[in-house]
N, C-alpha and C. Protein backbone atom coordinates (compact mmCIF):
# COMPACT_ATOMS: atom_id res chain seq x y z
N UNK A 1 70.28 17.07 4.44
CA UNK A 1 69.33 16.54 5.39
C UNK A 1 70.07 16.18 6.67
N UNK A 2 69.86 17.01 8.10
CA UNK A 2 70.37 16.20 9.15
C UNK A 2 69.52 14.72 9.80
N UNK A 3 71.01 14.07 10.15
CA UNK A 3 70.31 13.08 10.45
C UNK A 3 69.69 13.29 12.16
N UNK A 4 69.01 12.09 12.85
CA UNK A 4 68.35 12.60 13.77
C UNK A 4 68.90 12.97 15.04
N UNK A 5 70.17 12.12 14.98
CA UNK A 5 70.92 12.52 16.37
C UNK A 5 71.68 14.20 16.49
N UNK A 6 71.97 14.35 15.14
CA UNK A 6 72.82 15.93 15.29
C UNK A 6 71.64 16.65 14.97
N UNK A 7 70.18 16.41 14.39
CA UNK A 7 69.50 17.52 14.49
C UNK A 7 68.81 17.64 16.08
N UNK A 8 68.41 16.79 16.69
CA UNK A 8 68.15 16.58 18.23
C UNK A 8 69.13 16.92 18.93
N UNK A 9 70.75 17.06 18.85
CA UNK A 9 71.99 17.42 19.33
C UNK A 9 71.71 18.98 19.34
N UNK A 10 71.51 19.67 18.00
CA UNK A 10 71.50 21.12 17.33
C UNK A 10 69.97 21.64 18.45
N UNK A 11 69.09 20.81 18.50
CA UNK A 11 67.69 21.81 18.90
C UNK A 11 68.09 22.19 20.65
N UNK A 12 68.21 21.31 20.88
CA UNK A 12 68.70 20.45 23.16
C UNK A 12 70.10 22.04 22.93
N UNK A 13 70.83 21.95 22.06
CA UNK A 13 71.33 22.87 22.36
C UNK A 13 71.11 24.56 22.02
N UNK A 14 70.24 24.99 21.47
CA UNK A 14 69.49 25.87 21.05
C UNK A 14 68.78 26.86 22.33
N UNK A 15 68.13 25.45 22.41
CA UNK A 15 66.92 25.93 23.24
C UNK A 15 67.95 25.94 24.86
N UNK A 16 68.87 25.02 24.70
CA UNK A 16 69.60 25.46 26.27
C UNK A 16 70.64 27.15 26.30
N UNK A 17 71.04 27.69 25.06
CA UNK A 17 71.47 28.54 24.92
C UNK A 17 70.61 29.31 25.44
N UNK A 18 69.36 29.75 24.97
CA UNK A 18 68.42 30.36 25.26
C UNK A 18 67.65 31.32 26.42
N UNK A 19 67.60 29.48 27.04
CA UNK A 19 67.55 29.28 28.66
C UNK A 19 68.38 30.15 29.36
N UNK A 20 69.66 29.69 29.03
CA UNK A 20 70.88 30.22 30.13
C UNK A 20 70.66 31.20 30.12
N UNK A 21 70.85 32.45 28.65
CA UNK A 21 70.91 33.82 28.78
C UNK A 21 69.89 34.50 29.35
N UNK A 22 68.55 33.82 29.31
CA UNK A 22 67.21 34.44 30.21
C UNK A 22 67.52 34.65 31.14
N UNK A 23 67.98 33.34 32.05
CA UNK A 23 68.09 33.44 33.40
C UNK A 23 68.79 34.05 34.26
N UNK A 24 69.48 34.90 33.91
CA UNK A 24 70.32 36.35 34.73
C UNK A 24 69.12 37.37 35.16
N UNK A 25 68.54 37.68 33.60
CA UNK A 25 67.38 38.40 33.88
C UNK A 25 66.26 38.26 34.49
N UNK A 26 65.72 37.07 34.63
CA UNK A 26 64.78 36.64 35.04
C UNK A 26 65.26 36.71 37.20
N UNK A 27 65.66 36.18 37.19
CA UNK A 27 65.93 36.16 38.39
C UNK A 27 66.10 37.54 39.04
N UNK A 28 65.97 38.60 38.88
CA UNK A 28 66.29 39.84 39.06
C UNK A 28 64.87 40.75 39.47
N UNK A 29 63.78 40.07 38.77
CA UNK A 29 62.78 40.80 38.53
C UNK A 29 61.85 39.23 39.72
N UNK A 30 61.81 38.78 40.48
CA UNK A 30 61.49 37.46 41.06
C UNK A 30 59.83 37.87 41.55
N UNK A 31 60.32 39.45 42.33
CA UNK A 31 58.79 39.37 43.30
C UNK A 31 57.83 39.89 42.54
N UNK A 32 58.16 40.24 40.88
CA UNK A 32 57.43 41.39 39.97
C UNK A 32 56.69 40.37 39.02
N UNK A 33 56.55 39.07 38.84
CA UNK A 33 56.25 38.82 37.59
C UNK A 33 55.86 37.27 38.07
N UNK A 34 54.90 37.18 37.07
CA UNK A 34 54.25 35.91 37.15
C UNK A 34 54.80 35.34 35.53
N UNK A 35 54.64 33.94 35.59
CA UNK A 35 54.93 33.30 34.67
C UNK A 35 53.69 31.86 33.77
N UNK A 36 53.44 31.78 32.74
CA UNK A 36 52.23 31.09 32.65
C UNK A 36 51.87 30.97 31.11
N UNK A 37 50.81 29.83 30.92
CA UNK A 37 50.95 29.75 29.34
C UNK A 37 50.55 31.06 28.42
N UNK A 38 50.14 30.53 27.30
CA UNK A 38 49.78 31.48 26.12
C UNK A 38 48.68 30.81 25.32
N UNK A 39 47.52 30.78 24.93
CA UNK A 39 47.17 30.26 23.80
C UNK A 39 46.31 31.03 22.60
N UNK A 40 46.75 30.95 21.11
CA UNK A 40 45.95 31.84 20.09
C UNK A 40 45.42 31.11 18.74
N UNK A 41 45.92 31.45 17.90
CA UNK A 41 45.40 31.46 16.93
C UNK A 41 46.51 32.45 15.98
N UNK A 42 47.23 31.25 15.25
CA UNK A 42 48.94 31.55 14.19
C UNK A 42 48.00 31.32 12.87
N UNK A 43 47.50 32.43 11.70
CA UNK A 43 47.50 33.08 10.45
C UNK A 43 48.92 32.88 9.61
N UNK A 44 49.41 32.26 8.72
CA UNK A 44 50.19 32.39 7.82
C UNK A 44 50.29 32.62 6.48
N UNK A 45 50.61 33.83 6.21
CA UNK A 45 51.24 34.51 5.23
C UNK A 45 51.41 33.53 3.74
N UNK A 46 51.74 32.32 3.72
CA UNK A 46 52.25 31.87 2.48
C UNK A 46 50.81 31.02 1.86
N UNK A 47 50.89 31.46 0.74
CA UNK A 47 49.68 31.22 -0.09
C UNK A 47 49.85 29.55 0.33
N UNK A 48 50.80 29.05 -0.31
CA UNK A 48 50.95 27.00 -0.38
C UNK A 48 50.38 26.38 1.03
N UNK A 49 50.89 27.41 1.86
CA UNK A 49 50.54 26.96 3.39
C UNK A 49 49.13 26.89 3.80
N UNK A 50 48.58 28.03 3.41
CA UNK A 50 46.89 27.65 3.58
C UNK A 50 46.35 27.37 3.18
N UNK A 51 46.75 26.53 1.63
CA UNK A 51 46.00 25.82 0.61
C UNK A 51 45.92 24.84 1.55
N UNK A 52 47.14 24.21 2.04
CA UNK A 52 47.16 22.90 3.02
C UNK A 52 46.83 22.54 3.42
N UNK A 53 46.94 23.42 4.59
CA UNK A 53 46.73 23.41 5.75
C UNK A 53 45.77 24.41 6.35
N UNK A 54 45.24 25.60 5.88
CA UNK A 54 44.13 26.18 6.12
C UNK A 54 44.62 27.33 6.50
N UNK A 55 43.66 28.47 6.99
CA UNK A 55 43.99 29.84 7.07
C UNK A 55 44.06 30.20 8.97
N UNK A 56 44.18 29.45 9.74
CA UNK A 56 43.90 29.45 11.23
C UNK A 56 44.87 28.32 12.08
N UNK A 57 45.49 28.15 12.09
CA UNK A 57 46.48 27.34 12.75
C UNK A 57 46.39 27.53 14.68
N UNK A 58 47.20 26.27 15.43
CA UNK A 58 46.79 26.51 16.78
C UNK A 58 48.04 26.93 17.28
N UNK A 59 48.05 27.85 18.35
CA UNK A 59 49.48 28.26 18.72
C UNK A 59 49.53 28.73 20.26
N UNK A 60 50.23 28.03 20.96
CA UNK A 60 51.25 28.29 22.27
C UNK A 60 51.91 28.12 22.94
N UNK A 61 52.29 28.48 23.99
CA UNK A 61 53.62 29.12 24.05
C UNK A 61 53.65 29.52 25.83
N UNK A 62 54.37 30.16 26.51
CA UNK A 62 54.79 30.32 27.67
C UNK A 62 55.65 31.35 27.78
N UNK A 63 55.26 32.50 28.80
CA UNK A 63 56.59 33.30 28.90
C UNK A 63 55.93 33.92 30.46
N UNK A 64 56.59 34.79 30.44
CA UNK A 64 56.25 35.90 31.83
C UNK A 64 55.84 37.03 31.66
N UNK A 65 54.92 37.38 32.69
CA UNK A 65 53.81 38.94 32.61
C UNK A 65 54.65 39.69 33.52
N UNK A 66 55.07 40.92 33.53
CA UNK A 66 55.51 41.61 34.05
C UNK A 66 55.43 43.00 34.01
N UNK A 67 54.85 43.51 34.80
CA UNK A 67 54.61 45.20 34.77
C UNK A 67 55.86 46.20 34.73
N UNK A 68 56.32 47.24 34.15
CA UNK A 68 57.33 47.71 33.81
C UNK A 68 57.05 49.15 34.18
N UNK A 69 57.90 49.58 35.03
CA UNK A 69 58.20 51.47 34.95
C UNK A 69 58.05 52.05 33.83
N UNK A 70 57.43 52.99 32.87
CA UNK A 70 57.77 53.60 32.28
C UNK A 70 59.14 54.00 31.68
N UNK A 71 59.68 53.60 30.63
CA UNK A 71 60.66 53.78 30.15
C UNK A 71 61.85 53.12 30.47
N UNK A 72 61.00 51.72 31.15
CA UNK A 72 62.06 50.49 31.73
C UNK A 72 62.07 49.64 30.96
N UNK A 73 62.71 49.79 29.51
CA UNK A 73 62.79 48.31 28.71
C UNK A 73 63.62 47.43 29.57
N UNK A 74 62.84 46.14 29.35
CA UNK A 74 63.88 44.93 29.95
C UNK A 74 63.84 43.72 28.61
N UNK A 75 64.77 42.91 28.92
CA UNK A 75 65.08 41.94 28.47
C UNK A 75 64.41 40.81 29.04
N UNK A 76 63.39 40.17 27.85
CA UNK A 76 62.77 38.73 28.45
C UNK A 76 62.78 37.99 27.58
N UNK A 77 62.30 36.38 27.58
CA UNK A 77 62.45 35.25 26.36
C UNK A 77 60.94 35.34 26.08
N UNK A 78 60.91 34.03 24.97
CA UNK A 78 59.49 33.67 25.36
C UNK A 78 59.63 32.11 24.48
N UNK A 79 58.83 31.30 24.62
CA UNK A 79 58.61 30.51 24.32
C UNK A 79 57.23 30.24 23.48
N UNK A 80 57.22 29.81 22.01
CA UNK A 80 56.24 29.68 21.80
C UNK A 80 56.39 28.11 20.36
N UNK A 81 55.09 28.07 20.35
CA UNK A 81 54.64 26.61 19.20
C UNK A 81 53.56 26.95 18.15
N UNK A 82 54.00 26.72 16.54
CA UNK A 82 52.99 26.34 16.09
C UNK A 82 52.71 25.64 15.55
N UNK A 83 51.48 25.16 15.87
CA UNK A 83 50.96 23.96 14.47
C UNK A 83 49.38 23.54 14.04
N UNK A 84 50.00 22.78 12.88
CA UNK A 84 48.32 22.42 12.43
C UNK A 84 48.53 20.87 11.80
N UNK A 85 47.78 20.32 11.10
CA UNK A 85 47.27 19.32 10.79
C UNK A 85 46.28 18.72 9.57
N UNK A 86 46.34 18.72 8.33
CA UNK A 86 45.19 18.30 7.54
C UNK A 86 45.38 18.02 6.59
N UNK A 87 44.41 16.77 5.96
CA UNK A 87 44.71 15.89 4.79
C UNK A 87 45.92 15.76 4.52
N UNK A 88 46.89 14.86 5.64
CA UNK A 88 48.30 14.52 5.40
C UNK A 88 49.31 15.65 5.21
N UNK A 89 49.17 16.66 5.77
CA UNK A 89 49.84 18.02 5.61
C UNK A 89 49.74 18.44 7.07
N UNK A 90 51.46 18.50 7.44
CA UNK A 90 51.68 18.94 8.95
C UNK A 90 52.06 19.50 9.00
N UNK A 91 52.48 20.56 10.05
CA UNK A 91 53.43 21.64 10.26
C UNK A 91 53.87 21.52 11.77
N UNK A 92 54.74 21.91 12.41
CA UNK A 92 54.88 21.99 13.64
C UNK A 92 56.44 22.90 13.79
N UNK A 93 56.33 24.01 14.43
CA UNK A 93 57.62 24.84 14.82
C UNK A 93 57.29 24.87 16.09
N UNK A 94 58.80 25.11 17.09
CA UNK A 94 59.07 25.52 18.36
C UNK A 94 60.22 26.58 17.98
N UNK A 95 59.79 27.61 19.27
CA UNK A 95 60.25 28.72 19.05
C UNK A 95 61.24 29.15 20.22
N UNK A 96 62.06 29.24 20.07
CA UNK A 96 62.66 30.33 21.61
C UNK A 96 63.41 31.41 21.27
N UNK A 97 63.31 32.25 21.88
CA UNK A 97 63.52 33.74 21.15
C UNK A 97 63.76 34.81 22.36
N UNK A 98 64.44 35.38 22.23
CA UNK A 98 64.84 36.34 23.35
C UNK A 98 65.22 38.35 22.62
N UNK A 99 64.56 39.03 23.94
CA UNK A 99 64.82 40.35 23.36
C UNK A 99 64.14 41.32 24.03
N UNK A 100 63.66 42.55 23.70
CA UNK A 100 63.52 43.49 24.91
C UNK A 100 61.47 43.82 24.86
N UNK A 101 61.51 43.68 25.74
CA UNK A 101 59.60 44.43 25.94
C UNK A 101 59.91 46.13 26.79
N UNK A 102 59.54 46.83 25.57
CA UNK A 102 59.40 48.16 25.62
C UNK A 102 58.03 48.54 26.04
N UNK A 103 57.88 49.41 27.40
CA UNK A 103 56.33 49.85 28.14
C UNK A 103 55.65 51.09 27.50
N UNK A 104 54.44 51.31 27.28
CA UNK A 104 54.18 52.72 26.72
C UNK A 104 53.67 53.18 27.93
N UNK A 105 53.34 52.56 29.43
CA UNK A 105 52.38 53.26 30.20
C UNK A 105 53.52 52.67 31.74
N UNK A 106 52.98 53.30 32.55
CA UNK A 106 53.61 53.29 34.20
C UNK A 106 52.84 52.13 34.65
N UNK A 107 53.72 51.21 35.98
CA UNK A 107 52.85 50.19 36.55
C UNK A 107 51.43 50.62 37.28
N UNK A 108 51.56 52.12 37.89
CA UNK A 108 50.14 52.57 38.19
C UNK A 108 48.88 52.75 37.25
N UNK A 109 48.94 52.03 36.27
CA UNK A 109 48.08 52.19 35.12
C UNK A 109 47.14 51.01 35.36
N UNK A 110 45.33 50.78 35.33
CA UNK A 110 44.93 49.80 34.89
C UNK A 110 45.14 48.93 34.19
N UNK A 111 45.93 49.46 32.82
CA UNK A 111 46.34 48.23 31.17
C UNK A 111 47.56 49.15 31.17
N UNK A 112 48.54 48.18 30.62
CA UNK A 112 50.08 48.81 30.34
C UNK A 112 50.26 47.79 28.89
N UNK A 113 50.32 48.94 27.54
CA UNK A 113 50.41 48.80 26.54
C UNK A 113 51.97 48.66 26.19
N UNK A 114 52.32 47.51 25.52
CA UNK A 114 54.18 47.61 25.40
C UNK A 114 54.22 47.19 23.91
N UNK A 115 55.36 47.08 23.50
CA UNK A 115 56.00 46.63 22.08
C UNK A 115 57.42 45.77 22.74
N UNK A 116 57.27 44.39 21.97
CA UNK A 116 58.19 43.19 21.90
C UNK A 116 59.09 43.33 20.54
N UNK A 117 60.37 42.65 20.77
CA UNK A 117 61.35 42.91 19.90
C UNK A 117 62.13 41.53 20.12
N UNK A 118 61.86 40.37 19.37
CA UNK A 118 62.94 39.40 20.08
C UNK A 118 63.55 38.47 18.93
N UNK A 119 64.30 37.40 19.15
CA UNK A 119 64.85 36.93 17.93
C UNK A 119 65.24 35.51 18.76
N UNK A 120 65.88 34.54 18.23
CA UNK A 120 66.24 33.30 18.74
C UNK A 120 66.32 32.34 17.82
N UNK A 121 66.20 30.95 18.01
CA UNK A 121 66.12 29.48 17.04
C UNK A 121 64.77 28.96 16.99
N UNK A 122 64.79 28.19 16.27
CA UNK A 122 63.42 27.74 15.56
C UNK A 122 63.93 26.26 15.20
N UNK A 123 62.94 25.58 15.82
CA UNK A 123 62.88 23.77 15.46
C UNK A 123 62.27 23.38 14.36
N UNK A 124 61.37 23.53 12.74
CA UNK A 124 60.30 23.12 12.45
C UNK A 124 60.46 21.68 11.38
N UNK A 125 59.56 21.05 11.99
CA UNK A 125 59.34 19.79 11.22
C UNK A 125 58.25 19.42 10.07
N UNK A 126 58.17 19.76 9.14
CA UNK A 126 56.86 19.93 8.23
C UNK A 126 57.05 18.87 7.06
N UNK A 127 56.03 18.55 6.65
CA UNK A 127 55.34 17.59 5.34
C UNK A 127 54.21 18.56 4.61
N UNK A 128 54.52 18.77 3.65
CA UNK A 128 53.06 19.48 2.87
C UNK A 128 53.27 19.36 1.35
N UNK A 129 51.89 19.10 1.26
CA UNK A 129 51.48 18.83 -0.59
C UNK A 129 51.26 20.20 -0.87
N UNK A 130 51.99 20.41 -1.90
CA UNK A 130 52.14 21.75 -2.59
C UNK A 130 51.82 21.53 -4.11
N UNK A 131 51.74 22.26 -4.96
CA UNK A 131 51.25 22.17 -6.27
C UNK A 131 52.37 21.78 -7.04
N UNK A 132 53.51 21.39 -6.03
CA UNK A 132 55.01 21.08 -6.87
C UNK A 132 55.35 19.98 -6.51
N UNK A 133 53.77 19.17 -5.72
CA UNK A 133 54.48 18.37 -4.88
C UNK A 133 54.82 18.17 -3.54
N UNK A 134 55.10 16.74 -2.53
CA UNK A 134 55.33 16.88 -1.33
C UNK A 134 56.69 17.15 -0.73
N UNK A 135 57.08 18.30 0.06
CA UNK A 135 57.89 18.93 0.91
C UNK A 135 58.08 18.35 2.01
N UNK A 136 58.93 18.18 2.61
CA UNK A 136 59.19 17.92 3.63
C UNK A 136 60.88 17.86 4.38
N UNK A 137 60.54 18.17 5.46
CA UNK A 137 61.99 18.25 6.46
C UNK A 137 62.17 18.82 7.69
N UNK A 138 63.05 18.27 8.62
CA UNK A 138 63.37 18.61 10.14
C UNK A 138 64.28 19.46 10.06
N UNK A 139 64.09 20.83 10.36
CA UNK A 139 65.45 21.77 10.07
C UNK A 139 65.60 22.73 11.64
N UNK A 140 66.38 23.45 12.03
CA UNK A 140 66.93 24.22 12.29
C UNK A 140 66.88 25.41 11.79
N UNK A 141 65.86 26.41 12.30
CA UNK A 141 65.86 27.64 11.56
C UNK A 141 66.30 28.98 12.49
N UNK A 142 66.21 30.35 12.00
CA UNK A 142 66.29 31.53 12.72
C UNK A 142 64.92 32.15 12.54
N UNK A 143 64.40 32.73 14.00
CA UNK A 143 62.97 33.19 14.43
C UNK A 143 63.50 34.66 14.48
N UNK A 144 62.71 35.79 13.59
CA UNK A 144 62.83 37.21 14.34
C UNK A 144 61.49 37.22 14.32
N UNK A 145 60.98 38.11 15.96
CA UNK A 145 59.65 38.74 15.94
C UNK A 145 59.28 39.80 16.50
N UNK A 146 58.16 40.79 16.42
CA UNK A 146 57.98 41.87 17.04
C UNK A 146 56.16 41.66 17.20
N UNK A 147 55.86 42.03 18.75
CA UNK A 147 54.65 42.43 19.28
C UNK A 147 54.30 43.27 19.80
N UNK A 148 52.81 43.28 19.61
CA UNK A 148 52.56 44.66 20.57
C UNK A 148 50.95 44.18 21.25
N UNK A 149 51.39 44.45 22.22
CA UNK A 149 50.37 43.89 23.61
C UNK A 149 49.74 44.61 24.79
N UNK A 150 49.28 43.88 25.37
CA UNK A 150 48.23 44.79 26.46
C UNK A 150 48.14 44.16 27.71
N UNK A 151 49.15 45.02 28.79
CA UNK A 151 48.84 44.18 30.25
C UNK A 151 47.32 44.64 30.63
N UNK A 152 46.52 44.05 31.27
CA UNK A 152 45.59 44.49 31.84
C UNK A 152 45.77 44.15 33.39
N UNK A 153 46.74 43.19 33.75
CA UNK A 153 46.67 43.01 35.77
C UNK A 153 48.30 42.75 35.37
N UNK A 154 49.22 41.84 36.41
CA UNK A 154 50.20 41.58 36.25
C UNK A 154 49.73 39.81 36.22
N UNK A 155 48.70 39.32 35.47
CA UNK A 155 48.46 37.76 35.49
C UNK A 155 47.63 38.02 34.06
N UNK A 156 47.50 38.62 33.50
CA UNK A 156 46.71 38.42 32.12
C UNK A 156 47.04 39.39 30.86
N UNK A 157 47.83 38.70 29.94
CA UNK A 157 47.31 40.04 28.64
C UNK A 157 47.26 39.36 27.53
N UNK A 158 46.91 40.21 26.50
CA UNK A 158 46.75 39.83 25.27
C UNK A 158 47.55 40.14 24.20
N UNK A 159 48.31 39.83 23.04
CA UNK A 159 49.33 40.19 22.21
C UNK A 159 49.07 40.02 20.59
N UNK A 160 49.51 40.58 19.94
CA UNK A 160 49.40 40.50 18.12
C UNK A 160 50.81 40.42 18.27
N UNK A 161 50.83 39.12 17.31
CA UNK A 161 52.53 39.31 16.85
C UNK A 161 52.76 38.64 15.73
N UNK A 162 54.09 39.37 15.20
CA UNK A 162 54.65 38.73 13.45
C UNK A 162 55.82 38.09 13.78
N UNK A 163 55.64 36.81 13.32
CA UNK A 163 57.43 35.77 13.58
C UNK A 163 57.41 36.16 11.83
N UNK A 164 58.79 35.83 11.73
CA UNK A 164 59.56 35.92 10.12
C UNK A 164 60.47 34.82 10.96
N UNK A 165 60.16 33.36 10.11
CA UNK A 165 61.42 32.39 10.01
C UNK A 165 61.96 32.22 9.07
N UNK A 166 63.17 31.37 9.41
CA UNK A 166 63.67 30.97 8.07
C UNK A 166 62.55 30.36 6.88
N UNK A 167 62.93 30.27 5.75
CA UNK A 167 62.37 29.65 4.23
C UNK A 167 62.98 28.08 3.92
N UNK A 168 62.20 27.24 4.23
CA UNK A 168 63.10 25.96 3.53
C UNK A 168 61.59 25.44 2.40
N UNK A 169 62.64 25.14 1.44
CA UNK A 169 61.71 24.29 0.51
C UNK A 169 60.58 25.00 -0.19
N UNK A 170 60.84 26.67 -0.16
CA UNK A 170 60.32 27.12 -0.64
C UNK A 170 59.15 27.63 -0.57
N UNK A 171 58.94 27.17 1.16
CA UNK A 171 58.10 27.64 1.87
C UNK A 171 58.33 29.02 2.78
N UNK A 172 57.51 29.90 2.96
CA UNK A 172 57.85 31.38 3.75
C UNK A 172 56.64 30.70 4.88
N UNK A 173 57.01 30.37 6.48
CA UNK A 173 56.42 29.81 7.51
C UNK A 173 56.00 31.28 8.02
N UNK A 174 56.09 32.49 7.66
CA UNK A 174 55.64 33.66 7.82
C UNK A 174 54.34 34.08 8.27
N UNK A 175 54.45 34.80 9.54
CA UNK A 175 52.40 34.97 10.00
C UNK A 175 52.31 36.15 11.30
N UNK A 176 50.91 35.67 11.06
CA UNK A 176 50.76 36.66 12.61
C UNK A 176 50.10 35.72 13.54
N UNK A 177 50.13 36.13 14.90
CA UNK A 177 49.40 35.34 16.09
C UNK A 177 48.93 36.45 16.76
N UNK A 178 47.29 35.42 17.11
CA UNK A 178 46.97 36.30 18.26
C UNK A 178 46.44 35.59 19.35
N UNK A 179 46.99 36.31 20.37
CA UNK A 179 46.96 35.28 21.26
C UNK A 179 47.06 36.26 22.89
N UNK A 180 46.39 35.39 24.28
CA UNK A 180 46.27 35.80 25.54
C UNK A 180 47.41 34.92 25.98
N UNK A 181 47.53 34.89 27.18
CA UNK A 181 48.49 34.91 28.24
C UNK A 181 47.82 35.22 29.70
N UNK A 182 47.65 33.84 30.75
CA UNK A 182 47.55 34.12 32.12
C UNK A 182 48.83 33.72 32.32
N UNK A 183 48.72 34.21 33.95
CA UNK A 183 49.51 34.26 34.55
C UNK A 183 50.03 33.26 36.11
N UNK A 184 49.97 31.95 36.23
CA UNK A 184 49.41 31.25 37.16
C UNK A 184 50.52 30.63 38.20
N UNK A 185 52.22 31.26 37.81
CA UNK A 185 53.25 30.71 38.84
C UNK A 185 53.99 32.48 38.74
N UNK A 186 53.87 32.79 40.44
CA UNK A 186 54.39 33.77 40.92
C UNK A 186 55.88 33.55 41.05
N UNK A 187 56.63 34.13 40.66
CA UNK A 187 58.67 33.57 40.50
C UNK A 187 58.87 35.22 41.15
């Protein structure tokens, strides 16, 4: 079990790793891309989890819209959250994750269809009554995920995506999200 200062030590530095490596990239692409929340609707995979806590969880998150050349993978982060709440059964993960958005269509396109590929750290803090009993713990995990999404302007799209985190306690935090994205600070 970490205690609270080295697990708050471990996340502050996580999420600043993160940060740093975005920001080469980000800055590069300045007059192309807007930046702005996310909000959906996180589905999870593990039977114990939606006994819990239910089959619909709330989820978002923050990253940047950006229209892409054809056959211009770039490198972007993203930021995202999930959680829920019920009959004394919590969940809550933060996500930061970095990796490449692959374009299927040219920026002269009405909708530009892409595929996400990213990976990073994971914060999650959970309590849940399980049939074995109550679980619980503040851990430090590893996030891989892959999406596939739909620009429709360079300020709005929509995305399906699968995180795979770490397993503690015998829980698989495993799911899909679906979720939009505006676009409301020009960088």
């Amino acid at each position: 079990m970490y205690n609270q200062p080295m697990l708050r030590h471990r996340l502050l530095t996580a999420v600043a790793i993160v940060f740093a490596l975005a920001l080469p990239f980000t800055a590069r692409a300045q007059s192309e891309s807007y930046f702005g929340p996310q909000v959906g609707v996180f589905m999870p995979q593990d039977q114990a989890l939606r006994d819990a806590l239910g089959d619909q969880w709330f989820s978002f998150g923050a990253s940047r819209i950006r229209l892409f050349r054809i056959n211009e993978s770039k490198l972007a982060f993203d930021w995202n959250g999930v959680g829920q709440s019920k009959d004394g059964s919590t969940v809550f993960i933060f996500t930061g994750s970095f990796g490449y958005v692959i374009p299927f269509s040219s920026v002269g396109s009405s909708t530009q269809p892409y595929a996400a590929l990213r990976a990073g750290a994971a914060y999650m803090d959970y309590a849940v009554e399980t049939s074995g009993g109550r679980v619980s713990g503040k851990r430090l995990g590893a996030n891989a995920n892959a999406a596939l999404g739909m620009n429709f302007s360079d300020r709005f799209n929509v995305e399906v995506r699968y995180d795979v985190w770490s397993e503690f306690d015998g829980l698989s935090f495993n799911g899909l999200t679906l979720a939009a994205r505006i676009g409301l600070f020009r960088f």
